[in-house]
C-alpha atoms as a PDB file:
ATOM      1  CA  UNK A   1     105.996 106.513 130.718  1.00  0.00           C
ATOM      2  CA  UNK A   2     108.263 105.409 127.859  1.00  0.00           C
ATOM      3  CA  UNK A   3     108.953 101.408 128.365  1.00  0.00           C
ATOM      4  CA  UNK A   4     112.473  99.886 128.961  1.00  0.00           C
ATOM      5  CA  UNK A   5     114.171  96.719 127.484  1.00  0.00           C
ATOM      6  CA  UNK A   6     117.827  95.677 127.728  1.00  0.00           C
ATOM      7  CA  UNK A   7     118.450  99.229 129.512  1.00  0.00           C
ATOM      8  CA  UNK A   8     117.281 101.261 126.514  1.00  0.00           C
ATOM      9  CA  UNK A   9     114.710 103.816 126.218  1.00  0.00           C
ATOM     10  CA  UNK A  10     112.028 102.441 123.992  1.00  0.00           C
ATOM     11  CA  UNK A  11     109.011 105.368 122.283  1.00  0.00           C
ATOM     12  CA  UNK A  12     105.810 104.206 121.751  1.00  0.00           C
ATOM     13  CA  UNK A  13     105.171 104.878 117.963  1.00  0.00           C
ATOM     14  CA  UNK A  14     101.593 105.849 117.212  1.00  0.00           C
ATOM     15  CA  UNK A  15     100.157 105.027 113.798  1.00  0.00           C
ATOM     16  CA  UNK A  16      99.197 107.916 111.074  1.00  0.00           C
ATOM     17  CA  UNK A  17      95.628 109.477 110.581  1.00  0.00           C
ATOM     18  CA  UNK A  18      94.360 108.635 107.349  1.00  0.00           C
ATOM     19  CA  UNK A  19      94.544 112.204 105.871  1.00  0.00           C
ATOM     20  CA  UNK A  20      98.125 112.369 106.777  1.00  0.00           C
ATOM     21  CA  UNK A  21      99.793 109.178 105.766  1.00  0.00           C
ATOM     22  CA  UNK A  22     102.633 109.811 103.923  1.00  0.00           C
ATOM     23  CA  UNK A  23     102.383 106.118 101.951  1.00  0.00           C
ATOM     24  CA  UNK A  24      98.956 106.822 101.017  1.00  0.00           C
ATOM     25  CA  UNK A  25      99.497 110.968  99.497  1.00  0.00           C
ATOM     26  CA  UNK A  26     102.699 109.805  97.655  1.00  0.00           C
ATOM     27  CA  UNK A  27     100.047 107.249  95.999  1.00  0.00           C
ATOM     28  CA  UNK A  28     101.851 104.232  97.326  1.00  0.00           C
ATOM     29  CA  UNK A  29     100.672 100.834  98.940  1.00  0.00           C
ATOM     30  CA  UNK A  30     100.147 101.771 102.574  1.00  0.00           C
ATOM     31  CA  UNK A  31     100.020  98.206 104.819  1.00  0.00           C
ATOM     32  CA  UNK A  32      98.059 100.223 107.621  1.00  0.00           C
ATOM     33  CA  UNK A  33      94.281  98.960 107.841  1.00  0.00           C
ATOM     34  CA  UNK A  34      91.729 101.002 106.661  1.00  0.00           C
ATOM     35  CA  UNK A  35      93.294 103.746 104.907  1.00  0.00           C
ATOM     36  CA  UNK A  36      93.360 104.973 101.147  1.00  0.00           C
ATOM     37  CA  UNK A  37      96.357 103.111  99.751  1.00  0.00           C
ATOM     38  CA  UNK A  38      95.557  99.535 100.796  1.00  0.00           C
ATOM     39  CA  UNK A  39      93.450  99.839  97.189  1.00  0.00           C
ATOM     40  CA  UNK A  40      97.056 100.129  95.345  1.00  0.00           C
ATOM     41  CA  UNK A  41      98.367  97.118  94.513  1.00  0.00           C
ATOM     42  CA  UNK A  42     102.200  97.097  95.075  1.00  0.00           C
ATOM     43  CA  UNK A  43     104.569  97.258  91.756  1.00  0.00           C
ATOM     44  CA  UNK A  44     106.606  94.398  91.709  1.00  0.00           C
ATOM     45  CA  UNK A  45     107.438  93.853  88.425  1.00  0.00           C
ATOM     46  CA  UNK A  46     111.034  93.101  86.963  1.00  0.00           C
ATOM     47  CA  UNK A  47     112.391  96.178  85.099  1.00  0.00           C
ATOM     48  CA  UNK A  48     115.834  94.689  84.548  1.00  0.00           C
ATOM     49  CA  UNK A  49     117.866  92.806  81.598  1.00  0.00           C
ATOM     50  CA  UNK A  50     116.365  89.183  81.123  1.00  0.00           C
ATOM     51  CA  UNK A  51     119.784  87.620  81.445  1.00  0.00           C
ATOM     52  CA  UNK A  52     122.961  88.957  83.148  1.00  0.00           C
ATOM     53  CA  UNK A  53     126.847  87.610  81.947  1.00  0.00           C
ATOM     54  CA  UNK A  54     128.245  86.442  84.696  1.00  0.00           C
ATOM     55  CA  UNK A  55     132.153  86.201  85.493  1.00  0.00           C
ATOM     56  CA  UNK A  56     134.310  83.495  85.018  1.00  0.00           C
ATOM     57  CA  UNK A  57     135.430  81.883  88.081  1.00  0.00           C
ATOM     58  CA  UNK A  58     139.204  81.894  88.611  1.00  0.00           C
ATOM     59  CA  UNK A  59     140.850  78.528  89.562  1.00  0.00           C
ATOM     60  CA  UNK A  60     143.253  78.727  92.123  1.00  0.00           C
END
């Protein structure tokens, strides 16, 4: 029986099975316990310029 709160229909949402995860076949870090892609460590390194100009501010 799906579960109400604030008058809204709420769906149970059941987790994956480890051979069809889609986190862990694109080869990404999956945050589910126990399957393949909790080996990947996440990328989270800065690919951007090392310093940005910023605008002036105007006076008004």
């Amino acid at each position: 029986m799906p579960r109400r709160k604030y008058g809204r229909l709420r769906k149970t949402v059941e987790l994956p099975p480890k051979g069809n995860c889609s986190r862990c076949r694109s080869g990404k870090f999956c945050p589910i316990e126990g399957h393949s892609g909790q080996g990947v460590m996440p990328a989270r390194d800065w690919a951007g310029p090392e310093s940005i100009e910023k605008r002036k501010r105007s006076h008004s």
